[in-house]
Protein backbone atom coordinates (compact mmCIF):
# COMPACT_ATOMS: atom_id res chain seq x y z
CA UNK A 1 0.00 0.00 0.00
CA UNK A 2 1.54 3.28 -0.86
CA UNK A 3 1.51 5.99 1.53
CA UNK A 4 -0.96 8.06 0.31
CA UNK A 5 -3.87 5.02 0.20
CA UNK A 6 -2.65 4.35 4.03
CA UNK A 7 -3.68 7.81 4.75
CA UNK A 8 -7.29 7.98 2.85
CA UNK A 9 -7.65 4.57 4.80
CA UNK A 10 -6.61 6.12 8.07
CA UNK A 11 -8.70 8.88 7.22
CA UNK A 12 -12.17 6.60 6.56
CA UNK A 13 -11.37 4.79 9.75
CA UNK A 14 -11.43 7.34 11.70
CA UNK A 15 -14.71 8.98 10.52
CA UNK A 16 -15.56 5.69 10.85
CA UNK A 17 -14.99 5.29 14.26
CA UNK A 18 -16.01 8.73 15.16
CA UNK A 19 -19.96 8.19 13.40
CA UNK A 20 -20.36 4.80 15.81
CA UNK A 21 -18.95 6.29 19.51
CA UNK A 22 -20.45 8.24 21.93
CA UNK A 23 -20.03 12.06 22.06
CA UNK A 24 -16.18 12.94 23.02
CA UNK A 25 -16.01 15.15 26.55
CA UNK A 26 -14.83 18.28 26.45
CA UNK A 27 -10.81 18.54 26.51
CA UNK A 28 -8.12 20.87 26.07
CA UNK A 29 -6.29 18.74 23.15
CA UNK A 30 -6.56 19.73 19.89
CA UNK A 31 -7.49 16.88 17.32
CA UNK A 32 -5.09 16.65 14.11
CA UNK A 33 -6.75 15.83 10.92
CA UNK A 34 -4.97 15.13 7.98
CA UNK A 35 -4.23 18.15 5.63
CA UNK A 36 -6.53 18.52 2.60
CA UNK A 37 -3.45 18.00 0.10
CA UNK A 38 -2.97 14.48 1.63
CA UNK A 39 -6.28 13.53 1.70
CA UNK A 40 -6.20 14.77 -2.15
CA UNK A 41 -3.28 12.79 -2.82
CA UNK A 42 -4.79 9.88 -1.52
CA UNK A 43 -8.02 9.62 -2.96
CA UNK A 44 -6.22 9.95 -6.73
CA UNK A 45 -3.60 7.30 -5.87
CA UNK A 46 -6.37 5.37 -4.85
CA UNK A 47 -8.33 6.07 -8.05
CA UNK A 48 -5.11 5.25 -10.26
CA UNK A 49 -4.88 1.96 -8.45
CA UNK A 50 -8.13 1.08 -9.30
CA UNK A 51 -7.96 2.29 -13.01
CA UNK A 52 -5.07 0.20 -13.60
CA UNK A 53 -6.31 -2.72 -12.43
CA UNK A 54 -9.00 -2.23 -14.55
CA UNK A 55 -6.38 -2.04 -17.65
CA UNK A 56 -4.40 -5.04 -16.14
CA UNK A 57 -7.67 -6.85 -15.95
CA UNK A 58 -8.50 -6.00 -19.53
CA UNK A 59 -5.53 -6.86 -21.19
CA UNK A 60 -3.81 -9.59 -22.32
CA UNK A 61 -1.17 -10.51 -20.46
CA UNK A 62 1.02 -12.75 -21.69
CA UNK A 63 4.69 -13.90 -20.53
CA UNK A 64 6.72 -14.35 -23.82
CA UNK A 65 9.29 -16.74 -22.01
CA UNK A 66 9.35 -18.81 -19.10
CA UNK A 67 11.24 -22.24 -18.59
CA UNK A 68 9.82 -25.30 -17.59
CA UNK A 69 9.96 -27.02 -13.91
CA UNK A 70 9.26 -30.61 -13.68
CA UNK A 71 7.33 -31.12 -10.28
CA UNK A 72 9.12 -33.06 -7.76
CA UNK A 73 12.75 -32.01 -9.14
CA UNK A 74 15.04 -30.19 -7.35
CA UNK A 75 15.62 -26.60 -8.43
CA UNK A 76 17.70 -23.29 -7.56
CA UNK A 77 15.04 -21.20 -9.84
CA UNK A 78 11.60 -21.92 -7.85
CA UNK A 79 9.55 -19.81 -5.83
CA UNK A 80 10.74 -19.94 -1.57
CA UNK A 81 7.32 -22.16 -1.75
CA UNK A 82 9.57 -24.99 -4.24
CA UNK A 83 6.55 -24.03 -7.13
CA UNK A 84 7.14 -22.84 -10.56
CA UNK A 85 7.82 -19.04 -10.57
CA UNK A 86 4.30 -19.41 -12.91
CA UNK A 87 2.48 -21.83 -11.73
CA UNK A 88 -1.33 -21.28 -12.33
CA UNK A 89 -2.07 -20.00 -8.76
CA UNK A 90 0.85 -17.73 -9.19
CA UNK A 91 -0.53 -16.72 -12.65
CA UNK A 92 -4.06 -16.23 -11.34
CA UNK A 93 -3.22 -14.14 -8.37
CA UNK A 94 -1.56 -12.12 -10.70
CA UNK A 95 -3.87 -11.24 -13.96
CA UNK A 96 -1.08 -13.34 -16.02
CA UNK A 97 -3.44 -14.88 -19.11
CA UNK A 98 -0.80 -16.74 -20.91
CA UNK A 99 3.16 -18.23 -20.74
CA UNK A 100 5.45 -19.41 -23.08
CA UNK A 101 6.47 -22.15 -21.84
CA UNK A 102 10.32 -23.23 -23.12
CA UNK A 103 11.32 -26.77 -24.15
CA UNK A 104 15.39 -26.29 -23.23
CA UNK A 105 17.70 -27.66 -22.76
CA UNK A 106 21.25 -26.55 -22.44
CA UNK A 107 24.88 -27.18 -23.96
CA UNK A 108 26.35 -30.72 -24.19
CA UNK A 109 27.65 -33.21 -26.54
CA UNK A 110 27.49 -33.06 -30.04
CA UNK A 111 26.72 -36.46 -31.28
CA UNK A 112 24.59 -39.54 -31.22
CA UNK A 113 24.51 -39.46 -27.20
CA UNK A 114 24.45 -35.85 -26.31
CA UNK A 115 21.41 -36.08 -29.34
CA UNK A 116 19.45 -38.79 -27.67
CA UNK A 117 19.87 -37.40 -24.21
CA UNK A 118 18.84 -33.68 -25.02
CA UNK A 119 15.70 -34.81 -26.99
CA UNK A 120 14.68 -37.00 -23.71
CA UNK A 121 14.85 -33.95 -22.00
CA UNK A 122 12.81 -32.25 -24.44
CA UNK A 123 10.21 -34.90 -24.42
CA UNK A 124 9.73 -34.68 -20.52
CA UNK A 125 9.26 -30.86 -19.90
CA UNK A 126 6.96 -31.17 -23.33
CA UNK A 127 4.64 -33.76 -21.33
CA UNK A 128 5.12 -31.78 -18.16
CA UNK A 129 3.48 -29.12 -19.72
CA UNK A 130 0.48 -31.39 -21.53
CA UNK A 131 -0.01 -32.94 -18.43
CA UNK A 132 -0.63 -29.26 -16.48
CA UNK A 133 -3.32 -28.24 -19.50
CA UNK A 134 -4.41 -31.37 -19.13
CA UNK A 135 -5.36 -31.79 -15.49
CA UNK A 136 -8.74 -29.14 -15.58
CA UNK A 137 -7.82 -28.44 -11.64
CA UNK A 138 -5.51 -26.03 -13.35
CA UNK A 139 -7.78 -24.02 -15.42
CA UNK A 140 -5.10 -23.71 -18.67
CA UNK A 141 -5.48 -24.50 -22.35
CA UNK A 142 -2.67 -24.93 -24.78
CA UNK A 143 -2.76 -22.22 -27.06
CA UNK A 144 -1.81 -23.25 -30.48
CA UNK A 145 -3.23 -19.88 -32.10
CA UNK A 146 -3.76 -16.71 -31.62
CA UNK A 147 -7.57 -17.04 -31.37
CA UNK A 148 -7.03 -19.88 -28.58
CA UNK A 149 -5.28 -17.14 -26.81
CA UNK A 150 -7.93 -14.45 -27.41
CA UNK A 151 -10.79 -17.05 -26.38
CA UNK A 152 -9.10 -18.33 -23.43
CA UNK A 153 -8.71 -15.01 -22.18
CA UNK A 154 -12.41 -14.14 -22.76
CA UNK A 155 -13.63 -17.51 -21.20
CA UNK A 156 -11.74 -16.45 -17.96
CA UNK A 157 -9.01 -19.48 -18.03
CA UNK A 158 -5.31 -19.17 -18.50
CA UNK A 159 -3.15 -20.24 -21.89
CA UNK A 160 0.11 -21.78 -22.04
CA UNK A 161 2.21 -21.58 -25.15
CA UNK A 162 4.90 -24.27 -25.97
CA UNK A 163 8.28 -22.70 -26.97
CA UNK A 164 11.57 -24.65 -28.21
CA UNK A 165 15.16 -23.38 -27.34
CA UNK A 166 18.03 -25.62 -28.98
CA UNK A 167 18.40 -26.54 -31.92
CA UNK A 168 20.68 -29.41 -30.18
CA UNK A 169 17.28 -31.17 -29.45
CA UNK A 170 16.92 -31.67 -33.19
CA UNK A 171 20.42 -33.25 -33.77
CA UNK A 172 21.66 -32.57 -37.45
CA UNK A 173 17.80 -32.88 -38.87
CA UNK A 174 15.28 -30.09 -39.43
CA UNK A 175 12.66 -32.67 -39.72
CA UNK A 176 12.41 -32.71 -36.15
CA UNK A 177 10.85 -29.23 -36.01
CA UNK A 178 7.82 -30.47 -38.21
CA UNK A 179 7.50 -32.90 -34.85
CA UNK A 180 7.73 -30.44 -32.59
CA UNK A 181 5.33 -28.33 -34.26
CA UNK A 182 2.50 -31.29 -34.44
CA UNK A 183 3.18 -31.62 -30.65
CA UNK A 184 1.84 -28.09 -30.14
CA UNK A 185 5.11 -25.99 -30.14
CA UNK A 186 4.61 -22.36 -31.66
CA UNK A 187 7.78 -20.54 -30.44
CA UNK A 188 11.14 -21.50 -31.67
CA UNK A 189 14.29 -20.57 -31.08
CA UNK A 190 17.66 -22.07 -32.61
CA UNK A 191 20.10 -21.77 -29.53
CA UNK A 192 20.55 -21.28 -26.11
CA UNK A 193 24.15 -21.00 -24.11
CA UNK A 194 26.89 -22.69 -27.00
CA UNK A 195 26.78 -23.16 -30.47
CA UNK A 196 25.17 -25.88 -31.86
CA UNK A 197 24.75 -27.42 -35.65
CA UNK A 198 22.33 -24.69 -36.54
CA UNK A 199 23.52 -21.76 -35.62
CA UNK A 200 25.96 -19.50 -33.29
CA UNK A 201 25.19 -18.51 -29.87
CA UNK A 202 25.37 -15.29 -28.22
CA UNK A 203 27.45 -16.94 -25.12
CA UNK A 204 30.21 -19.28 -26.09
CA UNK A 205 29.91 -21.84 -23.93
CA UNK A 206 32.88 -22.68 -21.36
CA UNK A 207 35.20 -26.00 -21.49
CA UNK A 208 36.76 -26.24 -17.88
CA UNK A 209 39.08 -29.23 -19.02
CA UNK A 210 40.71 -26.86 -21.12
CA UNK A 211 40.09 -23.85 -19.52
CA UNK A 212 38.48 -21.58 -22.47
CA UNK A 213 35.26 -20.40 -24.12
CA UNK A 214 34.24 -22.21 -27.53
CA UNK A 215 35.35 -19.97 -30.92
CA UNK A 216 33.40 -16.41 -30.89
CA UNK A 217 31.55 -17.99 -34.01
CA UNK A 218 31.78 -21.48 -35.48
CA UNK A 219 29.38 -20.33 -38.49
CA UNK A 220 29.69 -16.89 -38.79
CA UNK A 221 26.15 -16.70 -37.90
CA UNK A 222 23.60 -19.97 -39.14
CA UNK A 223 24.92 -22.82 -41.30
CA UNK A 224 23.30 -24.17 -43.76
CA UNK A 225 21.22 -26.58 -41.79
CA UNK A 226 20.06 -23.18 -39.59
CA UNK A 227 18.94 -21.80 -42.79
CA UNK A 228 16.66 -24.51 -43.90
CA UNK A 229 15.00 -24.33 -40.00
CA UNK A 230 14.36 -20.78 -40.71
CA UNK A 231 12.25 -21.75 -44.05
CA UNK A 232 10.45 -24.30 -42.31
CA UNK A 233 9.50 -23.02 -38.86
CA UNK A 234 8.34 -20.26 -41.75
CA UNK A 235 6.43 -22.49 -43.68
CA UNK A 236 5.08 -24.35 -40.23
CA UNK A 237 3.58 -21.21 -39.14
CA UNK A 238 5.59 -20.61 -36.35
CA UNK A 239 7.26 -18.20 -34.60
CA UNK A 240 10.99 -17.42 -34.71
CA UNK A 241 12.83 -16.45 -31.70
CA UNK A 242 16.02 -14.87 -32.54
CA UNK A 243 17.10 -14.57 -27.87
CA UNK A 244 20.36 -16.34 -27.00
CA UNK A 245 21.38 -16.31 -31.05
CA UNK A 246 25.06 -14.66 -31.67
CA UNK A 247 24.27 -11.11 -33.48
CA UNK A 248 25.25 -12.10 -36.76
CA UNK A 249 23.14 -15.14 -36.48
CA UNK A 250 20.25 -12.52 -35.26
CA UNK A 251 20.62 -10.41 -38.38
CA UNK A 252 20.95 -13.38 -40.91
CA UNK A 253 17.85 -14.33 -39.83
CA UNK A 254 16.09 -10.97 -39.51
CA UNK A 255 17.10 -11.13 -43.29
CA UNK A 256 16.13 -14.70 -44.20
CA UNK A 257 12.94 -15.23 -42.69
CA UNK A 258 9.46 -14.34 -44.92
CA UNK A 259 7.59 -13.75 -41.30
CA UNK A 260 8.02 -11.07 -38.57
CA UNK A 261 10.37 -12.48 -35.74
CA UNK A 262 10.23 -12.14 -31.65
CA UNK A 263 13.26 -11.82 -29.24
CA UNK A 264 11.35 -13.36 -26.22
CA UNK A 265 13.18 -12.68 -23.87
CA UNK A 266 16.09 -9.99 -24.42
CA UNK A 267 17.20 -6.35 -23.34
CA UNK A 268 19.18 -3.43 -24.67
CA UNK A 269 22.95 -3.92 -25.05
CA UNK A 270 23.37 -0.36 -24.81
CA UNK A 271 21.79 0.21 -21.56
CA UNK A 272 23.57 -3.43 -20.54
CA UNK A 273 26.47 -4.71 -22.28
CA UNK A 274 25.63 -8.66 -21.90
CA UNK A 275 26.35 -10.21 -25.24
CA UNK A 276 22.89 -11.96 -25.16
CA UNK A 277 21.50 -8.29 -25.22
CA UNK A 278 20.43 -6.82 -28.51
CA UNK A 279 22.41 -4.17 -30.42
CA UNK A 280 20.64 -1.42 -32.16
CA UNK A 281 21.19 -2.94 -35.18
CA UNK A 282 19.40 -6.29 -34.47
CA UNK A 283 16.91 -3.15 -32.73
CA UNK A 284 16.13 -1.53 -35.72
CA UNK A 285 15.88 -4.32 -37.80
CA UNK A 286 13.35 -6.13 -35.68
CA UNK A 287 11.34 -3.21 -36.16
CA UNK A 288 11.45 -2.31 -39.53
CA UNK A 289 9.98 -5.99 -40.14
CA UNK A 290 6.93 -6.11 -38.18
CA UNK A 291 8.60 -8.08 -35.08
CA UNK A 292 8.54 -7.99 -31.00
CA UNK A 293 11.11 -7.81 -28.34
CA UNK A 294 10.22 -9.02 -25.13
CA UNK A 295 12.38 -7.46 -22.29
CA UNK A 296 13.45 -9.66 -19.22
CA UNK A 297 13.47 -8.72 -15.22
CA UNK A 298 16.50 -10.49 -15.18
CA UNK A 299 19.24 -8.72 -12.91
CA UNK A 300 21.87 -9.49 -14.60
CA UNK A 301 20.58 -8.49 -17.86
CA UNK A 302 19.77 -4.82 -16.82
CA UNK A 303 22.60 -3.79 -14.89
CA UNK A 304 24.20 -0.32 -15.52
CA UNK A 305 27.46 -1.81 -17.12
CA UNK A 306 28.88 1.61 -17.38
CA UNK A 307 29.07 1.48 -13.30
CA UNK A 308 33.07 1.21 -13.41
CA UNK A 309 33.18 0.98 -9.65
CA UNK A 310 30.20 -2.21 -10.04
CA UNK A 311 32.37 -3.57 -12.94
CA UNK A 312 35.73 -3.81 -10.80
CA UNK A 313 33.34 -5.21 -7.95
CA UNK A 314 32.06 -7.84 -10.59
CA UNK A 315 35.61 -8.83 -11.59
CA UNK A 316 36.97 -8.81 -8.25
CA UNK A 317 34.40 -11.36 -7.11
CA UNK A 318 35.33 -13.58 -9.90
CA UNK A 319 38.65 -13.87 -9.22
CA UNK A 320 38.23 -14.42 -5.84
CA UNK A 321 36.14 -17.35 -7.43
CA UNK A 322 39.18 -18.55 -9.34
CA UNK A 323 37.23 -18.22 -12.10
CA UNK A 324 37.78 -16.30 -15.74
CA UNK A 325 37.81 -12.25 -14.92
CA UNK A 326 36.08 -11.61 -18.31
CA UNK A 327 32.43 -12.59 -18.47
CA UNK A 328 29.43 -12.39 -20.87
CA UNK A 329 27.13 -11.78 -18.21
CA UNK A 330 27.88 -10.94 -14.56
CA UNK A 331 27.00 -14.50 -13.00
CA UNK A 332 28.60 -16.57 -16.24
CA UNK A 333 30.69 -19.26 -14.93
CA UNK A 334 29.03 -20.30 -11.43
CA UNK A 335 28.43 -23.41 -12.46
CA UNK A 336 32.41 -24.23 -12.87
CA UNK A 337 32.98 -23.39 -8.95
CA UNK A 338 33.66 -26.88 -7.95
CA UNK A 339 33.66 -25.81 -3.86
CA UNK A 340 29.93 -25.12 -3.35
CA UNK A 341 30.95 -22.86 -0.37
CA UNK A 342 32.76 -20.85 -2.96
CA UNK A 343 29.61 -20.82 -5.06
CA UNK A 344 27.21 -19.26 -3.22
CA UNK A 345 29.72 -16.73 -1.75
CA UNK A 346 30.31 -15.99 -5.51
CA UNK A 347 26.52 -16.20 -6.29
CA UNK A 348 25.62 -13.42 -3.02
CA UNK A 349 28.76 -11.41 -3.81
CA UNK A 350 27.84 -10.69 -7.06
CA UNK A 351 24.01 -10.42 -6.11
CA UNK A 352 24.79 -7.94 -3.39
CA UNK A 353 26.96 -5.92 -6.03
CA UNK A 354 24.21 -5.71 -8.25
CA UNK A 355 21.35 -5.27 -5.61
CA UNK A 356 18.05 -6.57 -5.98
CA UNK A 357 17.05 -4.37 -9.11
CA UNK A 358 13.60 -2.73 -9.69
CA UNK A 359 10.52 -2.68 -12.02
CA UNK A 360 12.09 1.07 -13.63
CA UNK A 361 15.01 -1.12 -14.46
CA UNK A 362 12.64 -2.93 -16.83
CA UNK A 363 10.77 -0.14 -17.91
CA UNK A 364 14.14 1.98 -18.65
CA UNK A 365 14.67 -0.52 -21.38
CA UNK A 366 11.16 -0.83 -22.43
CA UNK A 367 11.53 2.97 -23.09
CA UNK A 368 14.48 2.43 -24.89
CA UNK A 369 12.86 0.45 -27.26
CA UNK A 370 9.58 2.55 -27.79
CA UNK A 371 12.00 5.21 -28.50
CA UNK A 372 13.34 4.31 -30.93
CA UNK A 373 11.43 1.82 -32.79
CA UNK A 374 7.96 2.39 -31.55
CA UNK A 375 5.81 0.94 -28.46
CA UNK A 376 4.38 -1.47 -31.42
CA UNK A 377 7.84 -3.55 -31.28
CA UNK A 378 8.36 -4.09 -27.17
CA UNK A 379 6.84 -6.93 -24.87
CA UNK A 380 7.90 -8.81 -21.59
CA UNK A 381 8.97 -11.83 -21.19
CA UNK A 382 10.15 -13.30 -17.75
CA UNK A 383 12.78 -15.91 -18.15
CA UNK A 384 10.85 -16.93 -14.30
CA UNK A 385 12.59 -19.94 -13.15
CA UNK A 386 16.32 -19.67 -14.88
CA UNK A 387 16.54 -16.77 -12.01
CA UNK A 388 15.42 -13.43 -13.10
CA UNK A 389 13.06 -11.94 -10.70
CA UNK A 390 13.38 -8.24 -8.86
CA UNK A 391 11.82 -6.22 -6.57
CA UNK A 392 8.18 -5.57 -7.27
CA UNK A 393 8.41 -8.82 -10.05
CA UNK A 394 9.73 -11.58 -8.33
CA UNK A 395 7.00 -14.40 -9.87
CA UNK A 396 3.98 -14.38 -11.63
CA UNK A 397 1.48 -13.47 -8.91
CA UNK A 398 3.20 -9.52 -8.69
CA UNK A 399 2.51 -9.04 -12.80
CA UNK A 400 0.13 -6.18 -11.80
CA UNK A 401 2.71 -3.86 -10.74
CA UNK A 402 4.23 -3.95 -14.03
CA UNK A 403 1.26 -2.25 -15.31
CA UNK A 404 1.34 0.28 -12.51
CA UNK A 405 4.59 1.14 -13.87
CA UNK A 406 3.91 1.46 -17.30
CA UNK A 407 1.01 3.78 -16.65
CA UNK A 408 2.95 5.71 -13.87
CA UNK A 409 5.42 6.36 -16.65
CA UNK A 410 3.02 7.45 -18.94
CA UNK A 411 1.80 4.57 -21.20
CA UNK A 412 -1.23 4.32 -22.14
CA UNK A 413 -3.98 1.75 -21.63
CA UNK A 414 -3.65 1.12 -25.35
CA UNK A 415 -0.13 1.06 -25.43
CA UNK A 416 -0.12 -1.14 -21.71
CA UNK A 417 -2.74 -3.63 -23.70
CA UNK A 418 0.20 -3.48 -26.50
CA UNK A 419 3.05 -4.71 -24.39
CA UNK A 420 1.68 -7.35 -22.21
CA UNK A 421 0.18 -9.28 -25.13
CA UNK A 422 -1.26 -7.20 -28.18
CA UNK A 423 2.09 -7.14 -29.94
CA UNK A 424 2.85 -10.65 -29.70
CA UNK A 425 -0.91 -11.22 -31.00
CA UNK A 426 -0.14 -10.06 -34.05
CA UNK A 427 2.96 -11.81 -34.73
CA UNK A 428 1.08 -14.49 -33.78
CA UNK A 429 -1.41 -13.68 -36.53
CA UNK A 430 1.00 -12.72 -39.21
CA UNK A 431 2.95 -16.47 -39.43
CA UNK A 432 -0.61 -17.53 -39.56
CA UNK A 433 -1.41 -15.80 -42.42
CA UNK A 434 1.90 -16.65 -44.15
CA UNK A 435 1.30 -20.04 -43.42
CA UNK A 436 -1.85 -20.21 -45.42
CA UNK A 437 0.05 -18.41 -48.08
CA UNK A 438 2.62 -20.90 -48.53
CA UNK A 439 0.04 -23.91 -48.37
């Protein structure tokens, strides 16, 4: 409660109180009441509170990326209450309509094995999902079109999208995606952390046998078998999501593909200088062809890198880590602290250094991107449960003060309705239509 309602609720208490009590004996002491102004300022914070949940309520709000948590596993990423950072109650409590929900998996071997192992994991967080649409405690549908999102929302139950990040997943064969597509998936993107077959990443991923990060670019951006993915998740009628791809793979892309593309979770590299942040080139380009970005509340993703002071902090911490003083994003690397008393001191050092970062962080480089390509191009999209989370937008359930923020900054209920799901709509719509073109 902001200070201003706790004062107009003060206030009503008291008159409150005052109409049901006998008449007061005469005394000496003179009875404060709260200045006009205040009780001015209250009653319009209170009114803005209830206008934007009347805009939050209205719109649809939709979560462009989220990963998946299997219950019963053990994870770093969950809620304090061990549940998914959007699991339905959290989504409900919060106004959130619909999630992308990301089949990933991360780096690993390159061949028949590391192929076999990473589509096993793909085939269990796919069912996870299916099985939470499925179970009608839950109150989801799986969205496989825009109009399943639109009627879901109308019909008062939540949507879940399936999303695809790896390429690795897939092997060496683009027939896969035509699979993954039939199973429901919508959302695909070619990489996460470490090249793969397809395409470059935007984070070299880390040998510690030999002590150094993969080549900058194995491709120079996709190979050949990336390209072909790009014509079919085009011809599928699905989306492209160009996050976690190296910048030249970003652009090749943004040049290839017939459809408009979505970053679904990614933030400005100018504000942030984390390689998996977009330059204004891959900016601009996104917008000149129709396409979304979705920015993340992901600390380390939003941090003022031009902060020399935090930077020498950052570096500092790392190697008192023993671990590589150079990094692509301020908490790269963790993972290779063998000593898990090392870890976490890394993990809070770092944390602390960065502190626990705020909702204007986000909407700084939402602005950004209105800015300068219009508020038609910008989104939000969590990355809940691979950490992420700040003050204010920790999970699912505290979506609604997003909205505050957008409005307190001066957005309006149009262009609110625009960034929590309206621009992804049409995206949506528009691989549709080129779908049905190509048929």
């Amino acid at each position: 409660m902001t200070q201003a309602q706790s004062i107009l609720c003060s206030l009503l208490a008291a008159i409150f109180i005052a109409g049901c009590s006998p008449a007061p004996q005469e005394t000496s002491t003179t009875e404060v009441m709260p200045a006009p102004s205040a009780v001015s300022a209250a009653s319009n914070a209170l009114e803005q509170t209830v206008l934007a949940k009347g805009i939050h309520a209205k719109a649809l709000v939709l979560d462009a990326h989220a990963d998946i948590e299997i219950p019963g596993k053990e994870s770093r990423y969950v809620g304090d209450d061990g549940l998914s950072k959007v699991s339905p109650e959290k989504m409900q409590v919060g106004g959130v309509d619909a999630v992308v929900m990301s089949i990933a998996v991360g780096p690993g071997p390159r061949n028949a094995e590391g192929y076999a192992e990473a589509r096993a994991i793909a085939d269990a967080k796919l069912n996870a999902v299916l099985a939470m649409t499925d179970d009608p405690i839950n109150n989801l549908v799986l969205a496989k079109t825009a109009e399943d999102l639109v009627a879901a929302h109308e019909q008062g139950k939540g949507a879940l999208i399936l999303g695809f990040q790896n390429a690795r997943i897939l092997g060496t064969a683009v027939s896969g995606l035509d699979e993954f597509y039939a199973a429901g998936v919508r959302v695909f993107a070619l990489t996460h952390m470490g090249h793969n077959d397809f395409a470059d990443s935007s984070r070299p991923v880390f040998d510690g046998e030999t002590g150094k990060h993969e080549v900058a670019a194995e491709h120079g951006g996709l190979s050949a078998l990336g390209k072909s993915a790009v014509t079919r998740i085009n011809a599928l009628g699905g989306i492209i999501d160009i996050s976690q791809l190296s910048k030249a793979a970003a652009l090749q892309v943004l040049a290839l593909s017939d459809a408009p593309v979505i970053a679904s979770h990614s933030n400005v590299w100018q504000l942030s200088n984390v390689s998996r942040n977009l330059s204004d080139a891959e900016i601009d380009r996104i917008g000149a062809t129709g396409g979304v970005i979705h920015v993340a509340p992901f600390r380390g993703y939003l941090f003022d890198s031009s902060d020399q002071e935090l930077d020498r902090g950052i570096r500092a911490a790392r190697r008192a880590a023993g671990i590589q003083e150079d990094f692509y994003y301020p908490f790269e690397l963790y993972w290779e602290i063998k000593d898990e008393s090392v870890q976490q001191k890394f993990l809070t050092t770092v944390s602390d250094l960065l502190g626990p970062g705020s909702i204007d962080d986000v909407i700084n480089h939402i602005d950004y991107i209105a800015d300068r390509i219009g508020v038609d191009h910008v989104g939000i999209g969590t990355d809940f449960n691979h950490g992420s989370g700040i003050t204010g937008f920790n999970d699912a359930s505290e979506a609604f003060n997003v909205t505050a923020g957008l409005l307190a900054r001066g957005y309006s209920a149009e262009e609110v309705d625009k960034i929590w799901g309206g621009n992804f709509l049409r995206v949506f719509r528009a691989v549709a239509v080129l779908k049905a073109k190509t048929i």
